[in-house]
Protein backbone atom coordinates (compact mmCIF):
# COMPACT_ATOMS: atom_id res chain seq x y z
CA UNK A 1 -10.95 11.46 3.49
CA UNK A 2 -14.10 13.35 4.79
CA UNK A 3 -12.80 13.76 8.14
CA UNK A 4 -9.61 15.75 7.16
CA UNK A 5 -11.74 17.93 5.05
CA UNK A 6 -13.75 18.76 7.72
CA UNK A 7 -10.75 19.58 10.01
CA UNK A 8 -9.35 21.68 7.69
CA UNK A 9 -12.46 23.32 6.74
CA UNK A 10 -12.76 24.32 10.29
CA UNK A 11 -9.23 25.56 10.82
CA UNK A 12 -10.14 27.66 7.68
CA UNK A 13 -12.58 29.26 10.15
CA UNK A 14 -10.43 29.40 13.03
CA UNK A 15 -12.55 26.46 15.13
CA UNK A 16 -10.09 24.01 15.26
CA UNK A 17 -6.42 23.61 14.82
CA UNK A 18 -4.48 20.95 13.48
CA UNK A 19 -1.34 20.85 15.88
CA UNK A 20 0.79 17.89 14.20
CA UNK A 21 0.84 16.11 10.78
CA UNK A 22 2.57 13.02 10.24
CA UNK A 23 5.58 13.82 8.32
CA UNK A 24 6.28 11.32 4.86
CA UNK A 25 9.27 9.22 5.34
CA UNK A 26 12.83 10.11 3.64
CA UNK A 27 13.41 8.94 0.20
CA UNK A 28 16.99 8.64 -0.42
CA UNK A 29 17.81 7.47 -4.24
CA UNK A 30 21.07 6.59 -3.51
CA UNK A 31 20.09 3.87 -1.13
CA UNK A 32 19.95 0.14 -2.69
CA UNK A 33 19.46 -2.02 0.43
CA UNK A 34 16.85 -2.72 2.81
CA UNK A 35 18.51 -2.58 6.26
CA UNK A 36 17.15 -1.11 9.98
CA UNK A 37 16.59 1.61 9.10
CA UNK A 38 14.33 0.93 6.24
CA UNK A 39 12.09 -1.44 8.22
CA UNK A 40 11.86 1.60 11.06
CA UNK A 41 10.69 3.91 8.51
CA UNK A 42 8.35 1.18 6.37
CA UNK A 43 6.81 0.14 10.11
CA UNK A 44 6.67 4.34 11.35
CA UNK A 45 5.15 5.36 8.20
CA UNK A 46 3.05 2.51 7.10
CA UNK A 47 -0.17 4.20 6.19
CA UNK A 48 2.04 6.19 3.82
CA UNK A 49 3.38 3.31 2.50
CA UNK A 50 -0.30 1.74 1.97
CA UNK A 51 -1.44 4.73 0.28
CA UNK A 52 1.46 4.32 -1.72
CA UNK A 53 1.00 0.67 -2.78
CA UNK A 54 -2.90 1.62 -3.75
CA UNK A 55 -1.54 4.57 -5.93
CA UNK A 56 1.29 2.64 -7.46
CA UNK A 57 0.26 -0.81 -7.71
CA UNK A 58 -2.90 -1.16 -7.07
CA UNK A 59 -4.56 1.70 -9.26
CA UNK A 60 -2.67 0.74 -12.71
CA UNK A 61 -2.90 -3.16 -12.24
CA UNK A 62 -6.21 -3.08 -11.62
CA UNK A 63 -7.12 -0.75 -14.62
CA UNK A 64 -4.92 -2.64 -16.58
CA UNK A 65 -5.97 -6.00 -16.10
CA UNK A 66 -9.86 -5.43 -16.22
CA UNK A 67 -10.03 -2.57 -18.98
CA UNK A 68 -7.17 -3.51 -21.39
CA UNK A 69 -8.39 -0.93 -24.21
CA UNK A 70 -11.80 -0.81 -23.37
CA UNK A 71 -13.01 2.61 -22.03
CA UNK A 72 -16.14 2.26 -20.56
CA UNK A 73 -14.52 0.32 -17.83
CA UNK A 74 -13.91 3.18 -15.09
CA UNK A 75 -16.71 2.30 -13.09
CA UNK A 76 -15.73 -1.59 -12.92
CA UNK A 77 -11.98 -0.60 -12.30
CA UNK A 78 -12.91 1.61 -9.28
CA UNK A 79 -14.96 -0.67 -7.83
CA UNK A 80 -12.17 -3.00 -7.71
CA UNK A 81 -9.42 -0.94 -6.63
CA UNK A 82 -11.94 0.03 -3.43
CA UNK A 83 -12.00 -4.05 -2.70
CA UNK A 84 -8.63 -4.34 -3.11
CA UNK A 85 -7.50 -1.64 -1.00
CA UNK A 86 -9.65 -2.25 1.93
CA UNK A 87 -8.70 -4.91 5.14
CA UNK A 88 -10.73 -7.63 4.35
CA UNK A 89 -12.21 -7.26 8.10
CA UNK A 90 -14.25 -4.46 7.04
CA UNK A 91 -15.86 -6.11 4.15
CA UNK A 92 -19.62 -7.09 4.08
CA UNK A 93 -20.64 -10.31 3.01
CA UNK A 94 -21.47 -8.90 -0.76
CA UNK A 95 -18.19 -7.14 -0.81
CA UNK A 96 -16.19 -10.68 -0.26
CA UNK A 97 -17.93 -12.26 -2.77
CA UNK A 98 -17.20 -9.64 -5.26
CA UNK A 99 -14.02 -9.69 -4.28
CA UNK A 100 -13.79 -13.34 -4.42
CA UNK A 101 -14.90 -13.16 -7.71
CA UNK A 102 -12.06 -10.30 -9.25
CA UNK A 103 -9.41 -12.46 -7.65
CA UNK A 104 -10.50 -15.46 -9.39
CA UNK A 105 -11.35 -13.72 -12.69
CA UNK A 106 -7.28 -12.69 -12.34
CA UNK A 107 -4.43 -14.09 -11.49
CA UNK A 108 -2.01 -10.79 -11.47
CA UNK A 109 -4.69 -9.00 -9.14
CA UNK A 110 -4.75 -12.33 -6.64
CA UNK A 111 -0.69 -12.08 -6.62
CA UNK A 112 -1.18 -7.76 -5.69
CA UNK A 113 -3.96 -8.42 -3.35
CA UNK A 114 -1.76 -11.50 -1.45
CA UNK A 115 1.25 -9.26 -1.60
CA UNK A 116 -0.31 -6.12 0.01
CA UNK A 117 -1.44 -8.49 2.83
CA UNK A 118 1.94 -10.10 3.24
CA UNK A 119 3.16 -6.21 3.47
CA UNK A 120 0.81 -5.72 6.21
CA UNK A 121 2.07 -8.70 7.64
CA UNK A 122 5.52 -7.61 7.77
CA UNK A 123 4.60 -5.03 10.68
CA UNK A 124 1.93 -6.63 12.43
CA UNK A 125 4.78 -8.62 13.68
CA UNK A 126 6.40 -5.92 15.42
CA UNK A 127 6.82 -8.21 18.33
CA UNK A 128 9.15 -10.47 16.63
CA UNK A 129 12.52 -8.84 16.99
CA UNK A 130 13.93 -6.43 14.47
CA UNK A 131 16.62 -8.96 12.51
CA UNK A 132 13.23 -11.21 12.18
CA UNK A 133 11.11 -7.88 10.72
CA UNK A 134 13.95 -7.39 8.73
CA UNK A 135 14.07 -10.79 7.17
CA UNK A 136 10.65 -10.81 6.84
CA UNK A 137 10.64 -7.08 4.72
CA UNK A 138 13.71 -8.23 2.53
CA UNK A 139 11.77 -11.42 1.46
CA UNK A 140 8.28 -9.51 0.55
CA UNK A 141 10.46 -7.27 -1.52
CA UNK A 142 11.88 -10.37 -2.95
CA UNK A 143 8.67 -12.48 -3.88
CA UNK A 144 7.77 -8.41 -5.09
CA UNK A 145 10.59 -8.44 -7.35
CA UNK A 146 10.21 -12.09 -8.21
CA UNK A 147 6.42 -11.74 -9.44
CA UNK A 148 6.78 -10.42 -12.54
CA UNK A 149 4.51 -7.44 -12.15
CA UNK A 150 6.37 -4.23 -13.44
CA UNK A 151 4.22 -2.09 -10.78
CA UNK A 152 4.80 -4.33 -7.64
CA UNK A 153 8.38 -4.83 -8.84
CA UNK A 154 8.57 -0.96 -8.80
CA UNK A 155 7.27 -0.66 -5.68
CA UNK A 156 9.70 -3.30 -3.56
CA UNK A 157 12.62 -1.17 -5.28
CA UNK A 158 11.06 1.85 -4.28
CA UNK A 159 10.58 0.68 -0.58
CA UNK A 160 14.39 0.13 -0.43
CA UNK A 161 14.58 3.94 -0.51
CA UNK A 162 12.58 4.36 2.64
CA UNK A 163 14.65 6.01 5.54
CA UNK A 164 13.82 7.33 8.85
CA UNK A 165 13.41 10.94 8.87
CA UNK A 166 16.00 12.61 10.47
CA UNK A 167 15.40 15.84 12.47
């Protein structure tokens, strides 16, 4: 975003510094199960994992469902994909309707734009206790897997990879 630009184009100058980064959670292939460790590292590392779900569900859903083969469609696509990847909270009045109106116009986008708020979900309830975050992260990546959309089924497999990162 435009902040991080600016900060780095002042470090490039020498007037600021940037003293930590948030470091991207392990991805270990060989891992098939969600267990504790995977809901530590989807809850530690969940703007990561939102970016992710934009880039990989998100982004090729939405261009796929409201451009098929046409290719003037950029614009309309973006525009979407910017409602869709925003917290509905910091949507204007205009920017609900509109996306009101994509959600109705498609079915598959309602079921991505549901399922990234169930995600959310998942560790907003970081006061239930971990075997109930845990249940709640291995049935998101089950209605994932169940909803027929290659991309979101993609990315509940892929979130069963997630592991802490270990010093």
């Amino acid at each position: 975003d435009i902040g991080w630009m600016y900060i780095r184009l002042f470090g490039l100058v020498r007037l600021a510094r940037v003293r930590r980064v948030a470091r991207k959670p392990e991805i270990r292939a060989d891992k098939t199960t969600i267990d504790m460790d995977t809901v530590r590292a989807v809850v530690t590392h969940r703007m990561y994992v939102l970016a992710n779900y934009a880039r990989d569900v998100i982004k090729p859903v939405t261009h796929a469902e409201l451009c098929g083969s046409e290719s003037q469609c950029k614009r309309m696509a973006r525009q979407a994909r910017r409602l869709l990847v925003r917290s509905e909270g910091s949507l204007d009045a205009i920017s609900r309707e509109r996306l009101q109106a994509i959600l109705e116009r498609s079915q598959v986008l309602a079921t991505v734009h549901r399922s990234r708020q169930q995600l959310q979900q998942v560790w907003e309830r970081t006061a239930s206790s971990q075997e109930a975050l845990l249940a709640s992260l291995q049935q998101w990546c089950r209605d994932a897997e169940d909803s027929g959309i290659k991309a979101l089924q993609d990315f509940a497999r892929s979130l069963r990879t997630y592991s802490p990162v270990t010093h």
